[in-house]
PDB file of N, CA and C in Angstrom:
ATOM      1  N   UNK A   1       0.844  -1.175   0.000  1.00  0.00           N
ATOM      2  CA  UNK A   1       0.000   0.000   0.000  1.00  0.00           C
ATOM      3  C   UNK A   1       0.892   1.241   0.000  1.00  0.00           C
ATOM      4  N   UNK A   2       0.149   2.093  -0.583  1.00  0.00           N
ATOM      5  CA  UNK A   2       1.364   3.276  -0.727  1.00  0.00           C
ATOM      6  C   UNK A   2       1.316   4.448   0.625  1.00  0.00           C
ATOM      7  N   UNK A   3       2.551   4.757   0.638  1.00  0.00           N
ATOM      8  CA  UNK A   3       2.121   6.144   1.802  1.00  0.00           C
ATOM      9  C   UNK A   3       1.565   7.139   1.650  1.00  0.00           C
ATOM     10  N   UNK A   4       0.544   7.890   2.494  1.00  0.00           N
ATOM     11  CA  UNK A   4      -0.241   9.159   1.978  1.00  0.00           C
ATOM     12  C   UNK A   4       0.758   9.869   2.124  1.00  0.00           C
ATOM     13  N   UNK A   5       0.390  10.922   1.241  1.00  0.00           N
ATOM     14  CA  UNK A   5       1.365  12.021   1.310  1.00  0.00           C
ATOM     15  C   UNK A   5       1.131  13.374   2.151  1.00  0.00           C
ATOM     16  N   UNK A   6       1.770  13.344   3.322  1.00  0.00           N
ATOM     17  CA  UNK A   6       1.142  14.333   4.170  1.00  0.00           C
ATOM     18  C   UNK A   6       1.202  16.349   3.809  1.00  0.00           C
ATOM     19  N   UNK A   7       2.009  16.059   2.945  1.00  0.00           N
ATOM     20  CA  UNK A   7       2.176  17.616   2.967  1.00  0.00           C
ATOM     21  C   UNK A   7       1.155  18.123   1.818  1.00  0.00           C
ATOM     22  N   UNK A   8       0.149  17.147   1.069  1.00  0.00           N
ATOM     23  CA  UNK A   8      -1.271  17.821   0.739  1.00  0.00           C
ATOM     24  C   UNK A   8      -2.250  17.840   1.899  1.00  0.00           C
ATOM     25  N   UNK A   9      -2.976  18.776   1.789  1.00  0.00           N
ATOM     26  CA  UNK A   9      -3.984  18.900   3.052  1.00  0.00           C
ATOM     27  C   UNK A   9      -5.600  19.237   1.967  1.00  0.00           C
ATOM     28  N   UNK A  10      -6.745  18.846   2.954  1.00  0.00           N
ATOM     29  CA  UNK A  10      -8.100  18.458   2.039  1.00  0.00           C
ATOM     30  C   UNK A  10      -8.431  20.104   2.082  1.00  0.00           C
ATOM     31  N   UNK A  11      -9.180  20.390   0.942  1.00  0.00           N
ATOM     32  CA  UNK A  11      -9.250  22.070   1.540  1.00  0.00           C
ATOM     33  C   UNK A  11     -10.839  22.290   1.251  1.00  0.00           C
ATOM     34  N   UNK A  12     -11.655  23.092   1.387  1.00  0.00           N
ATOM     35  CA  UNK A  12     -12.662  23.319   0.709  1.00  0.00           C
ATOM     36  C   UNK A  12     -13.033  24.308  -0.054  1.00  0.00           C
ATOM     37  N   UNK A  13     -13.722  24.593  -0.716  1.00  0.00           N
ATOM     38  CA  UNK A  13     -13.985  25.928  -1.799  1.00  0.00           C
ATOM     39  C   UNK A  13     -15.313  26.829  -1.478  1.00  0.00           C
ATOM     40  N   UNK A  14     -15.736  27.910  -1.295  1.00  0.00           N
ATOM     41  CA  UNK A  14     -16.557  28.480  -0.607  1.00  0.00           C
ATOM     42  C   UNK A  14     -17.038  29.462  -1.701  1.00  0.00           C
ATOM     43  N   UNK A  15     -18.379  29.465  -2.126  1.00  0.00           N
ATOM     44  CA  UNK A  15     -18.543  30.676  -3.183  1.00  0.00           C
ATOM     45  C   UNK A  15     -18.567  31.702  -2.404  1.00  0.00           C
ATOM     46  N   UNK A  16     -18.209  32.430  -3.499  1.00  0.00           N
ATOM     47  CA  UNK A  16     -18.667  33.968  -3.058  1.00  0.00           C
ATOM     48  C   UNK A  16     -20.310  34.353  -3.127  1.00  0.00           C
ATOM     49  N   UNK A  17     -20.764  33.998  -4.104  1.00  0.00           N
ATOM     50  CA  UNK A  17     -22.063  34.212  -4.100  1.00  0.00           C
ATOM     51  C   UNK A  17     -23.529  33.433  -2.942  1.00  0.00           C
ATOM     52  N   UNK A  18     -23.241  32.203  -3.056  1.00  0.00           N
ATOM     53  CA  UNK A  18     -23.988  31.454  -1.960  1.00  0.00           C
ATOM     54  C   UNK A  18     -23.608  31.347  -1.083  1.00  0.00           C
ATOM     55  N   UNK A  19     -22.159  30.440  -0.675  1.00  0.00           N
ATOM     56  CA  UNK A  19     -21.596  30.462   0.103  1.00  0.00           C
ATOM     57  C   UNK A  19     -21.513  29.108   1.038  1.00  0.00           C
ATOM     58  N   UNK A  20     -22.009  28.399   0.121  1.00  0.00           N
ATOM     59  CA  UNK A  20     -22.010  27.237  -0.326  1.00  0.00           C
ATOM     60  C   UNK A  20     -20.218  26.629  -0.689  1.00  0.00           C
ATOM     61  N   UNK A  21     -20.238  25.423   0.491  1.00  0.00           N
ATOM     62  CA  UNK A  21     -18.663  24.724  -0.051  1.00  0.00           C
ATOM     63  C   UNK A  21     -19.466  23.551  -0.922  1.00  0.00           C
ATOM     64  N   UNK A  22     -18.834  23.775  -2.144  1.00  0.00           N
ATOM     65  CA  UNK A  22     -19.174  22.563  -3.449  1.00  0.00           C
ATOM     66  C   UNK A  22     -18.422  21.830  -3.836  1.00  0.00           C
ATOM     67  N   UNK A  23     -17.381  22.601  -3.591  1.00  0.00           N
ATOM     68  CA  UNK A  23     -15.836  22.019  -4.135  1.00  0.00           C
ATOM     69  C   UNK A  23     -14.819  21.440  -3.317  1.00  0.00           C
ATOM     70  N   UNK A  24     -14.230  20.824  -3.293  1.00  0.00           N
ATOM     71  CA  UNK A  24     -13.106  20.416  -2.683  1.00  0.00           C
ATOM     72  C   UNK A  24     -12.009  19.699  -3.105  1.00  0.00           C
ATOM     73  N   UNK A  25     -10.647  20.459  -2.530  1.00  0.00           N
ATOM     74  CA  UNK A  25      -9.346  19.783  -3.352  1.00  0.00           C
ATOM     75  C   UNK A  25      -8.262  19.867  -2.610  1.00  0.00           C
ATOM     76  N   UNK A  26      -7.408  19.089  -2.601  1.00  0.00           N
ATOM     77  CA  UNK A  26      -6.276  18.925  -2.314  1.00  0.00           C
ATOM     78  C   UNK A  26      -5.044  20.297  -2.461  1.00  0.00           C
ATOM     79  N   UNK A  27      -4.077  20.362  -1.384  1.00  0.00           N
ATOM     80  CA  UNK A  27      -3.154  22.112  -1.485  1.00  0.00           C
ATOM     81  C   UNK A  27      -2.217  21.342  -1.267  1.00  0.00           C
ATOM     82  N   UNK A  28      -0.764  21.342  -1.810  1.00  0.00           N
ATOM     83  CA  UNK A  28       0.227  21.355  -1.000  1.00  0.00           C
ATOM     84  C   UNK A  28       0.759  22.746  -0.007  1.00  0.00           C
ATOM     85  N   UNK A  29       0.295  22.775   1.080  1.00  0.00           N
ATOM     86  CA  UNK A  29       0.259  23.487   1.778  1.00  0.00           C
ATOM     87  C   UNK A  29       2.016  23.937   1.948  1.00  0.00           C
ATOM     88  N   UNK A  30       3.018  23.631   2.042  1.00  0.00           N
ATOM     89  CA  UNK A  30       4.645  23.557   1.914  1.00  0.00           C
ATOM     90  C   UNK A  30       4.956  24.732   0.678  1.00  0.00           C
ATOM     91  N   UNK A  31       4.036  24.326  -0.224  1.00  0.00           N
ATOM     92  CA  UNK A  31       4.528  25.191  -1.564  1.00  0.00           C
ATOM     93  C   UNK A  31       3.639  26.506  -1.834  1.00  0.00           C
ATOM     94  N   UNK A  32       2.411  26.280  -1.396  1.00  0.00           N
ATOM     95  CA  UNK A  32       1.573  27.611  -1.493  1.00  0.00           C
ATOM     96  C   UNK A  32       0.751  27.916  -0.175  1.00  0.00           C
ATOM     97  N   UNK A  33       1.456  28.932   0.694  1.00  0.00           N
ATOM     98  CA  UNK A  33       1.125  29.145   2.073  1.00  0.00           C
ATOM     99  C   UNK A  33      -0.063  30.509   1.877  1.00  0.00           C
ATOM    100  N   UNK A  34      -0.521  31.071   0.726  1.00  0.00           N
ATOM    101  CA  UNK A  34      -1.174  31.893   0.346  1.00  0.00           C
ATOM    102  C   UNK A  34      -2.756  30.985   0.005  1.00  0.00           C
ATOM    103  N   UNK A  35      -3.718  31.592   0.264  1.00  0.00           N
ATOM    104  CA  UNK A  35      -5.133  31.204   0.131  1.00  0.00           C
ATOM    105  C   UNK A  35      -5.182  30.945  -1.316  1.00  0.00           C
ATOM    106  N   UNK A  36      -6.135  29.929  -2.059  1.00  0.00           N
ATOM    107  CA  UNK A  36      -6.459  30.105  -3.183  1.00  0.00           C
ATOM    108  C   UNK A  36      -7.189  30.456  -3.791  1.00  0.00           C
ATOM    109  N   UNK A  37      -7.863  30.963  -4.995  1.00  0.00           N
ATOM    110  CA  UNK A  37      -9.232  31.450  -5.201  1.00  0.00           C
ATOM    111  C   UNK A  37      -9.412  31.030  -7.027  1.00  0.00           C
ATOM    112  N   UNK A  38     -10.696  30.497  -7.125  1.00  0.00           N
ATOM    113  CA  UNK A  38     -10.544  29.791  -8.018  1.00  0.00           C
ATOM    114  C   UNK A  38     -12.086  30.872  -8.813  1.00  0.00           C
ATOM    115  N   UNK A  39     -12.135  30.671 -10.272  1.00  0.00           N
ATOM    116  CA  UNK A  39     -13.491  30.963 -10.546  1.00  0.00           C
ATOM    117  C   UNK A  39     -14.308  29.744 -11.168  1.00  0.00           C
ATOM    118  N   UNK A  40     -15.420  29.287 -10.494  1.00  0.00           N
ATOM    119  CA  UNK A  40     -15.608  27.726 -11.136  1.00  0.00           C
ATOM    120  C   UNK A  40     -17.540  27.717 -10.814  1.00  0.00           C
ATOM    121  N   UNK A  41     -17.983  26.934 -11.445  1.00  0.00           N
ATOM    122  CA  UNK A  41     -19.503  27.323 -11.882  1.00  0.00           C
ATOM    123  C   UNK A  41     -20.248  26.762 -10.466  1.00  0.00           C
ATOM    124  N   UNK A  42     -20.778  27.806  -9.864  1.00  0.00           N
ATOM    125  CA  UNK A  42     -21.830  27.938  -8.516  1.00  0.00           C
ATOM    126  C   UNK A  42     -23.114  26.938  -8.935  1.00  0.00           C
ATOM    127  N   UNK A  43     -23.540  26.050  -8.686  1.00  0.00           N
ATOM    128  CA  UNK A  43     -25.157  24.969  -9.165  1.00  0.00           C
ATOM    129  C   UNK A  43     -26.257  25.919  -8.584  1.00  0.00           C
ATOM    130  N   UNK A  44     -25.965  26.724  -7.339  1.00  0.00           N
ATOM    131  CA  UNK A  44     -27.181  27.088  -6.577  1.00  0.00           C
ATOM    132  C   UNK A  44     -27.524  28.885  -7.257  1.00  0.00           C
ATOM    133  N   UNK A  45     -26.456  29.383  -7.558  1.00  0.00           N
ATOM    134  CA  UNK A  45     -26.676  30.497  -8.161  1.00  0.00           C
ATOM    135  C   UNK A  45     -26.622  30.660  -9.492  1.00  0.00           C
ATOM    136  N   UNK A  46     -26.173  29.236  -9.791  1.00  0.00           N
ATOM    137  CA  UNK A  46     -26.487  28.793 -11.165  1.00  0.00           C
ATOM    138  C   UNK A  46     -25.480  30.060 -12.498  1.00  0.00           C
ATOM    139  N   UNK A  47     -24.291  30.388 -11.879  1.00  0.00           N
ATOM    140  CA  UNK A  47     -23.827  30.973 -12.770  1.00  0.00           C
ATOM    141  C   UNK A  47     -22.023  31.095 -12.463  1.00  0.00           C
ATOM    142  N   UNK A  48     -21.162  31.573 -12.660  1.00  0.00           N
ATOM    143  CA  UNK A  48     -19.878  31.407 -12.379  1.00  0.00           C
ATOM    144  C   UNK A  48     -19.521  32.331 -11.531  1.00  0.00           C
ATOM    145  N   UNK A  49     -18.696  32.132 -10.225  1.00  0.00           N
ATOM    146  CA  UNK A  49     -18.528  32.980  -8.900  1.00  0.00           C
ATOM    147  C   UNK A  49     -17.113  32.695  -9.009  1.00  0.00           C
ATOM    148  N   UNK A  50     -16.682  33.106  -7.694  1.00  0.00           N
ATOM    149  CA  UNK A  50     -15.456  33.028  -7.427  1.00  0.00           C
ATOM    150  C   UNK A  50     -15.319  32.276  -6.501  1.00  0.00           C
ATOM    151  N   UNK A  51     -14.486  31.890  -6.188  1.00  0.00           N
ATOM    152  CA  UNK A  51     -14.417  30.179  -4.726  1.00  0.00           C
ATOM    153  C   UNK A  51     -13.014  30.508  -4.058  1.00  0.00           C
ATOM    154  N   UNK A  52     -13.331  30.979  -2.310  1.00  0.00           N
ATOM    155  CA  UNK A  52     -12.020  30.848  -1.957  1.00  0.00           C
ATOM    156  C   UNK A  52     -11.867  29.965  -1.024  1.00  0.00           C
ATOM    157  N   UNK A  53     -10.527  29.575  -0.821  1.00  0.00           N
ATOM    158  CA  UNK A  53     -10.624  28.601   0.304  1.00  0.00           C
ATOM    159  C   UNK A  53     -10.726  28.565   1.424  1.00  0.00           C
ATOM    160  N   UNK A  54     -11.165  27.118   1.972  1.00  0.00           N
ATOM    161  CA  UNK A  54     -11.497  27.393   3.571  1.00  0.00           C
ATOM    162  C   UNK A  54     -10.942  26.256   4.028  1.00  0.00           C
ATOM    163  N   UNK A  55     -10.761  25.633   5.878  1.00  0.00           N
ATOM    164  CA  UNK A  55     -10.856  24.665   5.698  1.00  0.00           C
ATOM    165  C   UNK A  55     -11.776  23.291   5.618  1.00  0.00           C
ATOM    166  N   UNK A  56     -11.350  22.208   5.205  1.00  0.00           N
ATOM    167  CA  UNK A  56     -12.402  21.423   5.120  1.00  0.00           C
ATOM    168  C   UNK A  56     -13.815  20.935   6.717  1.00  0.00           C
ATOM    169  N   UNK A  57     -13.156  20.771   7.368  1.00  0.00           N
ATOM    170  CA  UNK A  57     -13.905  20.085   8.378  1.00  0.00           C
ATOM    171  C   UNK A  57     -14.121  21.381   9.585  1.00  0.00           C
ATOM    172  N   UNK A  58     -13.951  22.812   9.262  1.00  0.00           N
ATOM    173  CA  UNK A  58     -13.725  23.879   9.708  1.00  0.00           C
ATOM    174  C   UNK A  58     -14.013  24.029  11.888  1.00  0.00           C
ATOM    175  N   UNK A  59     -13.017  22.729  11.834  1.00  0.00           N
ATOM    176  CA  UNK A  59     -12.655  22.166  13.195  1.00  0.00           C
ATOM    177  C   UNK A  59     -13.500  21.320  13.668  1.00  0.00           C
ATOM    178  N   UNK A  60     -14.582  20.517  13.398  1.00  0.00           N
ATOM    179  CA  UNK A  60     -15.321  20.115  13.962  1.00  0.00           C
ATOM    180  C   UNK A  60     -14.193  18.677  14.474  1.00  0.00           C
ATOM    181  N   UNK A  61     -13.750  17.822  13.250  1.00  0.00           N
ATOM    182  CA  UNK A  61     -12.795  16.513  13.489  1.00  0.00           C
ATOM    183  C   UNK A  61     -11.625  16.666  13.457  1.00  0.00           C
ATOM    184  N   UNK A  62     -10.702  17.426  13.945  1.00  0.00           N
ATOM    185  CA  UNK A  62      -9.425  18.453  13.636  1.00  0.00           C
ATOM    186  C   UNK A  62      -8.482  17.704  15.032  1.00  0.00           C
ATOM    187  N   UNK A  63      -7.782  17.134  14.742  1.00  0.00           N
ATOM    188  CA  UNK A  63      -6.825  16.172  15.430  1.00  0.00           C
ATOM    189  C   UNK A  63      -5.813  17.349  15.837  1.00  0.00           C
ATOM    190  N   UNK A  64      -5.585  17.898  17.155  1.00  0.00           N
ATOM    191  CA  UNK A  64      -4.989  19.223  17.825  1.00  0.00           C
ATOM    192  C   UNK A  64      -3.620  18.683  17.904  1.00  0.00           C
ATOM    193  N   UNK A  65      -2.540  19.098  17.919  1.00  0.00           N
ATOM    194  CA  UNK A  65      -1.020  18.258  18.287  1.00  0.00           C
ATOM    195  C   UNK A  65      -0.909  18.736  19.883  1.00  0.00           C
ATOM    196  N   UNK A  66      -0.087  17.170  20.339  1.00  0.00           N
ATOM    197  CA  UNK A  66       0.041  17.190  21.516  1.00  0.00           C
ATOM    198  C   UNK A  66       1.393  18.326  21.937  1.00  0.00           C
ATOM    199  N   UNK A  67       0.675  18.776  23.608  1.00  0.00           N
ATOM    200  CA  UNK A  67       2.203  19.455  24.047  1.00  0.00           C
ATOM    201  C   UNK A  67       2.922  19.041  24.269  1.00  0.00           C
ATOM    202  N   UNK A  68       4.209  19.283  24.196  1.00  0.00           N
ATOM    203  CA  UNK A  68       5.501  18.249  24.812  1.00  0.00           C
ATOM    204  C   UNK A  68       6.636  19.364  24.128  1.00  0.00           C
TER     205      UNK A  68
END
C-alpha cells in the first residue's frame, strides 16, 4: 500500500455568491502558504462565482497536536 502524502492537506472551496462549499481539493500546503481562489460554476446560483478557500472540516474533526 502506498504512503499518503502528508504535505497535501483536504481544503474546501466556498462561493462567493452562496456560500455554499461545493468544491473540494487537495493544497500542498509547503509550496503555497497563500489562500487560493478559483473561478468555477456555482449549481445554486447557477452561474460562475469566485471560490475561496477554507478549511475542510472547519474544526469540527481536527486532530490538535500534543504538548511536549
Amino acid at each position: 500500500m502506498a504512503k499518503k502524502n502528508t504535505k497535501r492537506k483536504l481544503i474546501g472551496l466556498v462561493s462567493s455568491l452562496s456560500g455554499h462549499r461545493t468544491y473540494y481539493t487537495t493544497k500542498n500546503v509547503q509550496n503555497t502558504t497563500e489562500k487560493i481562489s478559483l473561478k468555477k460554476y456555482d449549481p445554486v446560483a447557477r452561474k460562475h462565482a469566485l471560490y475561496t478557500e477554507t478549511k475542510k472540516s472547519l474544526g469540527r474533526n481536527e486532530i490538535k497536536p500534543r504538548k511536549g
